[in-house]
Protein backbone atom coordinates (compact mmCIF):
# COMPACT_ATOMS: atom_id res chain seq x y z
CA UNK A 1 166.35 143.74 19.36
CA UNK A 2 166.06 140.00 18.80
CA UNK A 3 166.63 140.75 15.10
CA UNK A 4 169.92 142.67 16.07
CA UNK A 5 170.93 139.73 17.85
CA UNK A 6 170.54 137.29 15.04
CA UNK A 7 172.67 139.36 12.58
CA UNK A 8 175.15 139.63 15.69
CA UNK A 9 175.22 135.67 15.93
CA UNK A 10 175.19 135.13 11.80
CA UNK A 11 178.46 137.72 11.90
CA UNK A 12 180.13 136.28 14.78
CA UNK A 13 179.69 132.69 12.55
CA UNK A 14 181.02 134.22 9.95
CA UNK A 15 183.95 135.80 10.91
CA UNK A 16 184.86 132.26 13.33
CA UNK A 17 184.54 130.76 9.64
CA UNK A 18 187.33 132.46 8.08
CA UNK A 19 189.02 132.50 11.04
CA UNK A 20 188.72 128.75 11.06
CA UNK A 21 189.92 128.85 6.78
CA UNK A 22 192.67 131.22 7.27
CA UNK A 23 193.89 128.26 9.87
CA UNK A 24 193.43 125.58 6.82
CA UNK A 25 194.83 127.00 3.99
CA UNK A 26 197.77 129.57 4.78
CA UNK A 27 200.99 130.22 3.78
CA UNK A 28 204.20 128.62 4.94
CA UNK A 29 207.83 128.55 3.29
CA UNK A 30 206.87 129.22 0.13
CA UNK A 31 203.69 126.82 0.09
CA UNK A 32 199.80 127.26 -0.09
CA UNK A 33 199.69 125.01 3.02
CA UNK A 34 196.18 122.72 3.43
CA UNK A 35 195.85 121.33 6.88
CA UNK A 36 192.84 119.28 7.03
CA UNK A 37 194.52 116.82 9.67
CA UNK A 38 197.57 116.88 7.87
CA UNK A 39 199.45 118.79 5.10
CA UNK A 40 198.72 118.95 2.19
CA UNK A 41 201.44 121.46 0.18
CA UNK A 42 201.25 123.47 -3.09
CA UNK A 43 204.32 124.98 -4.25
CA UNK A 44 203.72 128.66 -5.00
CA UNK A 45 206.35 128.24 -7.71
CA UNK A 46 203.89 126.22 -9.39
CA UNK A 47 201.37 128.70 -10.15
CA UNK A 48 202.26 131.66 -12.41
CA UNK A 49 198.68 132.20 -14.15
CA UNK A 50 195.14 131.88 -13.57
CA UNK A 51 195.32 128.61 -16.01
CA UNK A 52 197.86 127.33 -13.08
CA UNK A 53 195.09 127.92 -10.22
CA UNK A 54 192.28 126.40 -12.23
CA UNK A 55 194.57 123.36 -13.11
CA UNK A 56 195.38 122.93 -8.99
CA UNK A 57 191.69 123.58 -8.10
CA UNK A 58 190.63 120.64 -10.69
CA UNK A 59 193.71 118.54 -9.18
CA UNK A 60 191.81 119.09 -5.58
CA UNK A 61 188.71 118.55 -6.39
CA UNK A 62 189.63 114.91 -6.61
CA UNK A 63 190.10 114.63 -2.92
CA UNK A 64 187.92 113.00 -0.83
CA UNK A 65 188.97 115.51 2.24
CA UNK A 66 188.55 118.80 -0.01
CA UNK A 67 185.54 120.67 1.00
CA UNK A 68 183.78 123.90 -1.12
CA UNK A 69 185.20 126.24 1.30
CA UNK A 70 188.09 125.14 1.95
CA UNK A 71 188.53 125.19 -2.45
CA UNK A 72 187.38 129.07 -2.28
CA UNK A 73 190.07 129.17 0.31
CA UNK A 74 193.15 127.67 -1.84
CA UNK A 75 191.37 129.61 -4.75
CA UNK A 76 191.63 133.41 -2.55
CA UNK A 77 195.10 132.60 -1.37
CA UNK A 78 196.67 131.39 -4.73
CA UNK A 79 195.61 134.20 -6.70
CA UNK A 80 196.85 137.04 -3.85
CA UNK A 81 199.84 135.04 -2.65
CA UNK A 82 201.19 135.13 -6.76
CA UNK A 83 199.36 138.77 -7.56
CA UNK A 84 196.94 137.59 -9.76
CA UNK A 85 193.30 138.36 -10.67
CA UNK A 86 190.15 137.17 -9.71
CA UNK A 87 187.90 139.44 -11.45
């Protein structure tokens, strides 16, 4: 039972984490939208390929604020929000 309970708890952390990402990096107007205290905004009209993602993902990885996560994040959204592929 105690084991049960752990996977409960490691789930539950889980799903409060991308519950907690979806509120970071989401879509507003037309804009991958990073709020890590403030805005940060991407226009989705800038990215039209996978070269376009990788280019933005390079351009935040500058940032002090920008955590691994919240990069997987932008990196999730930006290739669903403009249909392209991951894999």
């Amino acid at each position: 039972m105690g084991k049960d309970n752990s996977m409960e708890a490691l789930s539950a952390a889980w799903l409060e984490e991308k519950k907690e990402l979806a509120r970071i990096v989401s879509i507003k107007e037309g804009h991958i939208v990073i709020n890590m205290g403030f805005e940060y905004n991407i226009s989705l009209k800038t990215i039209s390929s996978e070269k376009d993602v990788l280019k933005w993902a390079h351009h935040l990885c500058e940032k002090t604020w920008l955590t691994i996560p919240v990069l997987r994040r932008f990196i999730e959204v930006a290739m669903s929000e403009t249909g392209l592929k991951l894999h």
